[in-house]
N, C-alpha and C. Protein backbone atom coordinates (compact mmCIF):
# COMPACT_ATOMS: atom_id res chain seq x y z
N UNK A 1 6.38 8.02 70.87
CA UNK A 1 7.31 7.27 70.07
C UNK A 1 7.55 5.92 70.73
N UNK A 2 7.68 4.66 70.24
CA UNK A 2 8.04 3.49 70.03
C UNK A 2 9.19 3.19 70.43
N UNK A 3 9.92 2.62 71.09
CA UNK A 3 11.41 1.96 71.36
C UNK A 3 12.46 3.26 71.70
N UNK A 4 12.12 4.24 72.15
CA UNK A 4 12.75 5.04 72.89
C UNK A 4 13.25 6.35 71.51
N UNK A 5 13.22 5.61 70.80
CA UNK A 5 13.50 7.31 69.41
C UNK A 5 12.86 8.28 69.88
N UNK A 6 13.74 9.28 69.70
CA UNK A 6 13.54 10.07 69.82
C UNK A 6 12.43 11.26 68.36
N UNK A 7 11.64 12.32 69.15
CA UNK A 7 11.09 12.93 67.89
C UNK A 7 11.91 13.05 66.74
N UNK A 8 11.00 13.17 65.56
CA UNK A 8 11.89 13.90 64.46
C UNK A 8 11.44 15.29 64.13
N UNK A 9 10.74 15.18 64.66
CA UNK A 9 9.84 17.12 63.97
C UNK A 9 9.63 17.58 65.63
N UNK A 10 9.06 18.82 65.57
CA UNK A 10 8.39 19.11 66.71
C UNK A 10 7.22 20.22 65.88
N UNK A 11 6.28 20.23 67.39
CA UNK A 11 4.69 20.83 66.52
C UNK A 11 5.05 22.42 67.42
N UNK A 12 4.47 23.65 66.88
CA UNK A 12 4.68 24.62 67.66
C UNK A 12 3.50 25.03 67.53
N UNK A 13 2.88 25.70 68.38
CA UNK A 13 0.99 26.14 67.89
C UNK A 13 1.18 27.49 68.27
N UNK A 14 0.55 28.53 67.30
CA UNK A 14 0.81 29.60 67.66
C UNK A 14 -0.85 30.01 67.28
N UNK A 15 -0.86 31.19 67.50
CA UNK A 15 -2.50 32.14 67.80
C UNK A 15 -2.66 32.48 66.29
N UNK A 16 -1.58 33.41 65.60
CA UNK A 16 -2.41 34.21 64.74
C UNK A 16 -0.89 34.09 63.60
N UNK A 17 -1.44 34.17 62.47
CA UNK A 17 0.00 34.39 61.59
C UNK A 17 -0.53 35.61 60.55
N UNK A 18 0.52 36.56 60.56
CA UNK A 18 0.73 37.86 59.95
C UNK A 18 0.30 37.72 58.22
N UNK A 19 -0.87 37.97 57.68
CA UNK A 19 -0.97 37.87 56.23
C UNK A 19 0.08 38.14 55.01
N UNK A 20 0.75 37.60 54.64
CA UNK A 20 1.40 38.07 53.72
C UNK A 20 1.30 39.73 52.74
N UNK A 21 2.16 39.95 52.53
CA UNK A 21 1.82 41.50 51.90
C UNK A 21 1.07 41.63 50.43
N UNK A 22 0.64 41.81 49.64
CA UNK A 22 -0.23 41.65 49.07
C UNK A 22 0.92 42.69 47.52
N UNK A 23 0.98 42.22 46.41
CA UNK A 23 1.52 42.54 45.33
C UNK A 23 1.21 43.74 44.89
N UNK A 24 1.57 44.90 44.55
CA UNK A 24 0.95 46.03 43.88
C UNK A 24 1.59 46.14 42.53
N UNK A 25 1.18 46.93 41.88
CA UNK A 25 1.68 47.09 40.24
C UNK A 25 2.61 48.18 40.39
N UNK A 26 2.72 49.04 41.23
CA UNK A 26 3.97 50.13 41.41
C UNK A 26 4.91 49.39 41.93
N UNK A 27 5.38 48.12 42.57
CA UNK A 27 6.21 47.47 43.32
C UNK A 27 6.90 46.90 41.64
N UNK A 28 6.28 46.80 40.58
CA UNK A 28 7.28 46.01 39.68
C UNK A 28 8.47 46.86 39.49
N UNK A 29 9.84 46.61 39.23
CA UNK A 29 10.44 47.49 38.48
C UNK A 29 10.40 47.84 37.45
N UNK A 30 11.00 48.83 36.88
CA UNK A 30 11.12 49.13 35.90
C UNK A 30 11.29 48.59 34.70
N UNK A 31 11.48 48.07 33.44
CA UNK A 31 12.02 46.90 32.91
C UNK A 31 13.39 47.82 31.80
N UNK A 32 14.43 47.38 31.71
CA UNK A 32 15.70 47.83 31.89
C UNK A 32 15.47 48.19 30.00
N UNK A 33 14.32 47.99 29.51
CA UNK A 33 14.72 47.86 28.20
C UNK A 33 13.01 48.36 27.51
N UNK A 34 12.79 48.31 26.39
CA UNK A 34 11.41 48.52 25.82
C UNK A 34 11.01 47.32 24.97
N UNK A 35 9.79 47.28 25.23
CA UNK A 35 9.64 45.47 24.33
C UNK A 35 10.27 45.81 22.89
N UNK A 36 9.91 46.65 22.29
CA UNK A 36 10.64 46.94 21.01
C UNK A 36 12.34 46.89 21.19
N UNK A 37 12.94 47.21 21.80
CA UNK A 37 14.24 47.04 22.41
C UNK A 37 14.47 45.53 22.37
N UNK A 38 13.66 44.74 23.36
CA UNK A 38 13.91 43.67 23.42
C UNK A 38 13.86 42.67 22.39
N UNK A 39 12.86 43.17 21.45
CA UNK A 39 12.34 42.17 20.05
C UNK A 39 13.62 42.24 19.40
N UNK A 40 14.43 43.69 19.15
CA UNK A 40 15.69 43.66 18.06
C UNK A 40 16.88 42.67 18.51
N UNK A 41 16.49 42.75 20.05
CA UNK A 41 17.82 42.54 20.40
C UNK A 41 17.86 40.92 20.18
N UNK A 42 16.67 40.34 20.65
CA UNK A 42 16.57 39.05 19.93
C UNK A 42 16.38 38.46 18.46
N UNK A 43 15.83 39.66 17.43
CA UNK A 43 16.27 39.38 16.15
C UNK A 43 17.76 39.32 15.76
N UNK A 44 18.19 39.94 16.41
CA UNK A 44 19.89 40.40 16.24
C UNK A 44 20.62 38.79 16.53
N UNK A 45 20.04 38.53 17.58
CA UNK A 45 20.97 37.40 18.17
C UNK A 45 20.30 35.91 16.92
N UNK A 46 19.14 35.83 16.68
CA UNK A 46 18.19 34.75 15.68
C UNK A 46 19.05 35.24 14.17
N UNK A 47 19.32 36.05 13.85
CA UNK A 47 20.28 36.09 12.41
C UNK A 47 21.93 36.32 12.72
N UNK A 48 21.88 36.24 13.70
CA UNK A 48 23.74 35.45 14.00
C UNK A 48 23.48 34.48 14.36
N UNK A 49 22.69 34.04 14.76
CA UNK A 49 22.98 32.44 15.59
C UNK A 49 22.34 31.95 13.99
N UNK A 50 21.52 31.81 12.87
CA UNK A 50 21.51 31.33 11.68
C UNK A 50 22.44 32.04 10.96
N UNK A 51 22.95 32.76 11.03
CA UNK A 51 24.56 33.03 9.98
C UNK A 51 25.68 31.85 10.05
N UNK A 52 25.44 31.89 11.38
CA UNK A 52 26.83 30.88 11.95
C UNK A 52 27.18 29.79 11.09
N UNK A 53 27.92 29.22 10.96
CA UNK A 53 28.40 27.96 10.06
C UNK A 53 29.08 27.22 11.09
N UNK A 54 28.57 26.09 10.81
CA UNK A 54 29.28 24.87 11.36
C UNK A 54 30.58 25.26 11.61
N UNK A 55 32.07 24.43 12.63
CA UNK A 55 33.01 24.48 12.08
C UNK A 55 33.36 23.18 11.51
N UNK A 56 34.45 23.02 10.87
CA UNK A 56 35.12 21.58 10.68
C UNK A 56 34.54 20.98 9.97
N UNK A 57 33.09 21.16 8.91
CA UNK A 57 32.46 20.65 7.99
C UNK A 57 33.16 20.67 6.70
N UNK A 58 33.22 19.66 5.96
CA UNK A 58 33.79 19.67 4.72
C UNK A 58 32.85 20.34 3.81
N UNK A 59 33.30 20.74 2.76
CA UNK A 59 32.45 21.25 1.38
C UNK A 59 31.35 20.72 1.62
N UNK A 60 31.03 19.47 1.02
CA UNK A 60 30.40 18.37 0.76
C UNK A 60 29.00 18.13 1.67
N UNK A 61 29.50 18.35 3.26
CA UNK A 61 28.35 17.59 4.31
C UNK A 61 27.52 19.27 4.56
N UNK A 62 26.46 18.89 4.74
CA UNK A 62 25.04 19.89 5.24
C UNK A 62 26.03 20.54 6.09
N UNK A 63 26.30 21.88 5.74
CA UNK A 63 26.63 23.41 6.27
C UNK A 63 27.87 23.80 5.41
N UNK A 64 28.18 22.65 4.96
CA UNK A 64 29.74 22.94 4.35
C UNK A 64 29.25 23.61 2.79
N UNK A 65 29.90 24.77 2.27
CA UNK A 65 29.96 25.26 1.26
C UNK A 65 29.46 25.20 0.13
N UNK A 66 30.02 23.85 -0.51
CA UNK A 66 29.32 23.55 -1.68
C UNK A 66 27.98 22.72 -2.11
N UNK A 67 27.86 22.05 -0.71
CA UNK A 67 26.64 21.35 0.08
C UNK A 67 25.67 22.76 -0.12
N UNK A 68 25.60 23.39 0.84
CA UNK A 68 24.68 24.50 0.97
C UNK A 68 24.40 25.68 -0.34
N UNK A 69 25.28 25.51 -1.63
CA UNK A 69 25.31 26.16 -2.36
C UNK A 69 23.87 25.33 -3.64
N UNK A 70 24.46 23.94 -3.65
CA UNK A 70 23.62 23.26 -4.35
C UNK A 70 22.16 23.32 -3.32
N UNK A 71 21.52 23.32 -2.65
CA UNK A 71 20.54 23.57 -1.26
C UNK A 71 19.86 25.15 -1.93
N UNK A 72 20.57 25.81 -2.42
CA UNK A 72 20.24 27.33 -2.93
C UNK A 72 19.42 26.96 -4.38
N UNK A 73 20.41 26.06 -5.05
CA UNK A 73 20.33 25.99 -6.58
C UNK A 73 18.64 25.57 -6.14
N UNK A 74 18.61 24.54 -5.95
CA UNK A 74 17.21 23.73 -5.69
C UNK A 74 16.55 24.46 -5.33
N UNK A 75 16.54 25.94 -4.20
CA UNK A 75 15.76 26.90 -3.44
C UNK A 75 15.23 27.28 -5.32
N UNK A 76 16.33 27.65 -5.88
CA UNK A 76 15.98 28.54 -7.28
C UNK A 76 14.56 27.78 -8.11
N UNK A 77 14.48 26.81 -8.18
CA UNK A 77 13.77 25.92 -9.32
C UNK A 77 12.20 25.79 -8.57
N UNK A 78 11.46 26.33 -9.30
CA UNK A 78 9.89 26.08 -9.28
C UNK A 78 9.19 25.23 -10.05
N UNK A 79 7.93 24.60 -9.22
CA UNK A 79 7.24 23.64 -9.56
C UNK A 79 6.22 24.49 -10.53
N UNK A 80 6.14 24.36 -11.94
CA UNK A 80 5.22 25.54 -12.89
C UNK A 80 3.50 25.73 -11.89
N UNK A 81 3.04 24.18 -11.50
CA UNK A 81 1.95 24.55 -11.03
C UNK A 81 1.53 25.31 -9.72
N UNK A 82 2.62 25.27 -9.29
CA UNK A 82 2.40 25.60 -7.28
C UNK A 82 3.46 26.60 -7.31
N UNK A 83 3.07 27.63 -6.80
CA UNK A 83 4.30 28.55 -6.84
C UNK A 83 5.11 28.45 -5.86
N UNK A 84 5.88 27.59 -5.46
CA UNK A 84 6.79 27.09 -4.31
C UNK A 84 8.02 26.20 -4.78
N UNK A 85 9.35 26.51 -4.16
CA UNK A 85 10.40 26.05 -4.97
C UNK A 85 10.40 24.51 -4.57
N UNK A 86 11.26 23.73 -5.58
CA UNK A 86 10.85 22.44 -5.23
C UNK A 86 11.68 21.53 -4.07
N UNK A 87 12.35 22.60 -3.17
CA UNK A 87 12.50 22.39 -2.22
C UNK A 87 12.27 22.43 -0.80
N UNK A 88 11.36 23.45 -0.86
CA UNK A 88 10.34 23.62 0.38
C UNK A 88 9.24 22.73 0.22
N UNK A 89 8.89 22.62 -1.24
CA UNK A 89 7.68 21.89 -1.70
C UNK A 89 7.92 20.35 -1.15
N UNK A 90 8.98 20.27 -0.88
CA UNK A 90 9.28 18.74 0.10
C UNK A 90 9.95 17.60 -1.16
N UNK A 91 10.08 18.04 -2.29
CA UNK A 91 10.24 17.09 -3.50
C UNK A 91 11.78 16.69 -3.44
N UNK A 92 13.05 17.55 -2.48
CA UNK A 92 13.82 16.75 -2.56
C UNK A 92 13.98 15.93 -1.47
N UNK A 93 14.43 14.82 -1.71
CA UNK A 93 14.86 13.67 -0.51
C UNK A 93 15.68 13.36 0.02
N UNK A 94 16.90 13.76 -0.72
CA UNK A 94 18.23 13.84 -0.28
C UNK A 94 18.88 14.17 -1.00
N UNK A 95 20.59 14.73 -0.66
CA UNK A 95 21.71 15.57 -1.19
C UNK A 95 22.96 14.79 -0.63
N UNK A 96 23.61 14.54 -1.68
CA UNK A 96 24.99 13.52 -1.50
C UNK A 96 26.00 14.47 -2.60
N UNK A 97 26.98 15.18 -1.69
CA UNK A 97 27.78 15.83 -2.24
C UNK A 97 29.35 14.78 -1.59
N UNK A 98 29.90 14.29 -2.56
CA UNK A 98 31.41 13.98 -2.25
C UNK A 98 32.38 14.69 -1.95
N UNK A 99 33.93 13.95 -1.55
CA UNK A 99 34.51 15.16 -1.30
C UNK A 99 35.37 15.86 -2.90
N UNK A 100 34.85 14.40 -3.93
CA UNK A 100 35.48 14.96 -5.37
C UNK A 100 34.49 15.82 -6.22
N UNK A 101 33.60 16.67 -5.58
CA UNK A 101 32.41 16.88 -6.49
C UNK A 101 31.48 16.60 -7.17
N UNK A 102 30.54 15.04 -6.69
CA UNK A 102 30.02 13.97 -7.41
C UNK A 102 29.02 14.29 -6.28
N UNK A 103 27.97 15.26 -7.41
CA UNK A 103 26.50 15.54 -6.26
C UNK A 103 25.48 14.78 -6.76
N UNK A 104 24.66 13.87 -6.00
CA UNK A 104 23.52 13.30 -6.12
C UNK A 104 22.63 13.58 -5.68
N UNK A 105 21.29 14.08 -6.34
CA UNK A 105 20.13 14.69 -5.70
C UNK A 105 19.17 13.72 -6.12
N UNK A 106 18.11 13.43 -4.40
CA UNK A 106 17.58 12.06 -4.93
C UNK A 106 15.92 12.74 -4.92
N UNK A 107 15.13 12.77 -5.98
CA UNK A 107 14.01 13.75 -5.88
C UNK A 107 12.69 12.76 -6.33
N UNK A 108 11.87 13.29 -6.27
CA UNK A 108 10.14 13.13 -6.93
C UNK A 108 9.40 14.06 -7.06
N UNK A 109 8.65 13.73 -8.16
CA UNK A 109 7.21 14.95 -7.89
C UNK A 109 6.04 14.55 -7.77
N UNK A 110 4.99 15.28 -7.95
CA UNK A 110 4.15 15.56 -6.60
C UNK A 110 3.36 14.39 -7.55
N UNK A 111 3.42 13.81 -8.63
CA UNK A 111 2.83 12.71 -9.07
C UNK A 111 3.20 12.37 -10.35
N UNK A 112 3.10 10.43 -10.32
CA UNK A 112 3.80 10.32 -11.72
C UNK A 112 3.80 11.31 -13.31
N UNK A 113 2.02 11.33 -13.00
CA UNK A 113 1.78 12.05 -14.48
C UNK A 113 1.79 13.31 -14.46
N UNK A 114 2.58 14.19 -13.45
CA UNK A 114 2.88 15.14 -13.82
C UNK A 114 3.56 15.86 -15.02
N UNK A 115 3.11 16.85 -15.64
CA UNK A 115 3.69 17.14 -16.93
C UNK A 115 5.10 17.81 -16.98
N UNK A 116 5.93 18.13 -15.61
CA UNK A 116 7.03 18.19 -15.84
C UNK A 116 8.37 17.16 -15.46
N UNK A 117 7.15 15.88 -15.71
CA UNK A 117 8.33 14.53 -15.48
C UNK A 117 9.12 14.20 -16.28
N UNK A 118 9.72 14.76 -17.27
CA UNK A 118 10.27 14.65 -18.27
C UNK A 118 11.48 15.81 -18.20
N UNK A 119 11.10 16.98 -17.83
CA UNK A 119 12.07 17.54 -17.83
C UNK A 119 12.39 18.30 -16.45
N UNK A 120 11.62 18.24 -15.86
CA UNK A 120 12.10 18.87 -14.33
C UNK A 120 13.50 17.94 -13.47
N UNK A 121 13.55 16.69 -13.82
CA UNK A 121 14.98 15.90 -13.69
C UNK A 121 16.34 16.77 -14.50
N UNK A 122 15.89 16.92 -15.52
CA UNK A 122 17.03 17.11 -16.17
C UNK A 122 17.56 18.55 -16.07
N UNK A 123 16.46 19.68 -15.67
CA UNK A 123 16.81 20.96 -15.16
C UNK A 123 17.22 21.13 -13.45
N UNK A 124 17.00 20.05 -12.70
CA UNK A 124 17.64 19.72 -11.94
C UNK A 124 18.75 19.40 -11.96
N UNK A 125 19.58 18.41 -12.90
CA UNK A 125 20.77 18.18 -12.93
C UNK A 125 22.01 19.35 -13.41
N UNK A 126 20.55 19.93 -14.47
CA UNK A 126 21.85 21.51 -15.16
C UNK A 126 22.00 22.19 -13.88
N UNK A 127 21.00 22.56 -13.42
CA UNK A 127 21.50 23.99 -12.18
C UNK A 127 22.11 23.30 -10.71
N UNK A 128 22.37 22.12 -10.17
CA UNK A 128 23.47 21.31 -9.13
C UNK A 128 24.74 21.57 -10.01
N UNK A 129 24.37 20.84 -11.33
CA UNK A 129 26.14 20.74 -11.62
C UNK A 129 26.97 22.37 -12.51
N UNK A 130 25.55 23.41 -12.35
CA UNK A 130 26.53 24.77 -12.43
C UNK A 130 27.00 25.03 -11.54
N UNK A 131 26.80 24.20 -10.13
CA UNK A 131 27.16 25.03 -8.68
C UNK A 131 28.59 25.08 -8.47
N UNK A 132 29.65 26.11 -8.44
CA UNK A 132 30.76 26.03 -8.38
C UNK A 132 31.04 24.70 -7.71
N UNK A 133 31.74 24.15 -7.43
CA UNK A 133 32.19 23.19 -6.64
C UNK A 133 32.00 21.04 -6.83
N UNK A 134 30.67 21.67 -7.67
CA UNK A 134 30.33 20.44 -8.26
C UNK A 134 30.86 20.10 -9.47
N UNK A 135 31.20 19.11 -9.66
CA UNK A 135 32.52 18.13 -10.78
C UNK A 135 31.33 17.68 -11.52
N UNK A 136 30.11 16.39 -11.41
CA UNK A 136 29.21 15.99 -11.68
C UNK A 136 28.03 16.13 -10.88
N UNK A 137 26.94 16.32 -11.96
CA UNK A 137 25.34 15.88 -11.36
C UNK A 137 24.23 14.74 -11.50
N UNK A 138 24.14 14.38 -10.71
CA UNK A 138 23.07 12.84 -11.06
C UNK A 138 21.99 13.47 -10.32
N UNK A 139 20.85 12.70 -11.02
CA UNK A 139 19.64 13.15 -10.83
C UNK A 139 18.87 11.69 -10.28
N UNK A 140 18.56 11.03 -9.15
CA UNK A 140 17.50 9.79 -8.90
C UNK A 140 16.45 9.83 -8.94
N UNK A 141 14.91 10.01 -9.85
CA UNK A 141 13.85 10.61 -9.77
C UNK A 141 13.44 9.02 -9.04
N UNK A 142 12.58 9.52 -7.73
CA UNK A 142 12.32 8.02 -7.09
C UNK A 142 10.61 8.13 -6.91
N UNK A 143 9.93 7.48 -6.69
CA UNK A 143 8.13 7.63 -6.09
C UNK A 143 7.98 6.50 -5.00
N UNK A 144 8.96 6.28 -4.11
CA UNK A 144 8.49 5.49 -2.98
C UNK A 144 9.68 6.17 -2.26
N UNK A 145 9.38 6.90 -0.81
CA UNK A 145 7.68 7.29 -0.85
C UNK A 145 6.95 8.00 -1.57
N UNK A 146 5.94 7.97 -1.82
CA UNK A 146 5.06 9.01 -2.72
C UNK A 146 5.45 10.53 -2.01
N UNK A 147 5.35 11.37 -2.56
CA UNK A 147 4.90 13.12 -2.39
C UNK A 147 3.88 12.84 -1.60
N UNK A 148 3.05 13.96 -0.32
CA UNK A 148 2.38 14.34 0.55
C UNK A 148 2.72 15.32 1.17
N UNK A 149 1.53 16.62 0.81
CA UNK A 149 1.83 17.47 1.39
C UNK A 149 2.48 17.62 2.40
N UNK A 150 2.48 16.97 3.79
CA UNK A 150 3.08 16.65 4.77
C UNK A 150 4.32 16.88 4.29
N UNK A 151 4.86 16.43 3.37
CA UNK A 151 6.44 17.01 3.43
C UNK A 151 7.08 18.67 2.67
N UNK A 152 5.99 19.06 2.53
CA UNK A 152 6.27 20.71 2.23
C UNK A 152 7.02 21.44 3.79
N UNK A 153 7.70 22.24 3.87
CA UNK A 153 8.06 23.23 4.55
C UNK A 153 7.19 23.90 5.36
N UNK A 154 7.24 24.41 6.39
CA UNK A 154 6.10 25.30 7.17
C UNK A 154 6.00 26.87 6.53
N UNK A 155 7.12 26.93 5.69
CA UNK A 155 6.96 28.66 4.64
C UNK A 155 6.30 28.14 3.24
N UNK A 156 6.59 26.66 2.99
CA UNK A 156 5.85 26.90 1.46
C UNK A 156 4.37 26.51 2.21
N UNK A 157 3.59 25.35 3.13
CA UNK A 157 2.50 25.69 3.40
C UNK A 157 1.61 27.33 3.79
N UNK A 158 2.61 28.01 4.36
CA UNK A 158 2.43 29.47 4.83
C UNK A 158 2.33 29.87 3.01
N UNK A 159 2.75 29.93 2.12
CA UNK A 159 2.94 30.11 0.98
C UNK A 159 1.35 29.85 0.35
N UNK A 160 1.59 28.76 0.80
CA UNK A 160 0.15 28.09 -0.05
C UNK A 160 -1.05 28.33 1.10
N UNK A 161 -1.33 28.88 1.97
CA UNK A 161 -2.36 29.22 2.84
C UNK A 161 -3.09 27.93 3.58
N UNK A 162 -1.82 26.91 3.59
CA UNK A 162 -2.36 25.68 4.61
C UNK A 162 -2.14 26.08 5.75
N UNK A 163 -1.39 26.95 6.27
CA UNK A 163 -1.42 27.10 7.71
C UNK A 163 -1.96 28.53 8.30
């Protein structure tokens, strides 16, 4: 060492070092449970932890009541050609529920000349504004952005055998 410092480590040399013990398969324990045991117990906990509801959400905002009721209505309504509702199918874009009951669903389909452009808006607007809670329904049929598969659901692709 340089300028009088002192070491910081020291070296020790020894002959021989003892191999570590080597793992056996009787050394595991036991496991406190059966994988089947374990699968329920984590389904159990995956449908309470999705039961749960927000707290402190109004009607209106995503988890609140009448929000999530109209979210159902839309689950209900199928696209005639694709058997997938037109909400997994990715066709809605957004949900604007007030706190006076003034729901706006802003949607498209999967292309202008589709043959239910005429009336798939307007059976949209009947089944939002049966949803208890809703006062009025507006319907925004928009095409920018266009529809792409890309915005289907990972159950309606599972549906449709894209994945």
């Amino acid at each position: 060492m340089t300028n009088g410092e002192e070491p910081r480590f020291t070296v020790e040399e020894v002959e021989d070092v003892a191999a570590p013990r080597r793992a056996r398969v009787d050394d595991i324990p036991e496991p406190p449970e059966t994988p089947a045991e374990k699968l329920e117990r984590k389904r159990d906990y995956l449908e309470g932890f999705l039961a749960e509801k927000p707290q402190g959400v109004s009607a209106g905002e995503p988890g609140g009541e009448t929000y999530e009721a109209v979210i159902d209505a839309l689950r209900e309504i199928f696209d005639p050609e694709i058997p997938v509702n037109i909400y997994d199918l990715g066709l809605i874009y957004g949900v604007d529920v007030t706190a006076d009951g003034h729901a706006t669903v802003t949607m498209t389909l999967t292309t202008p000349h589709c043959p239910v452009a005429e009336s798939m808006p307007g059976e949209v607007e009947l089944r939002v504004g049966a949803v208890p809670g809703v006062r009025e329904a507006e319907v925004n049929l928009v095409w920018d952005p266009p529809w792409d598969p890309q915005k289907m659901s990972d159950e309606a692709k599972l549906e449709l055998g894209m994945l």
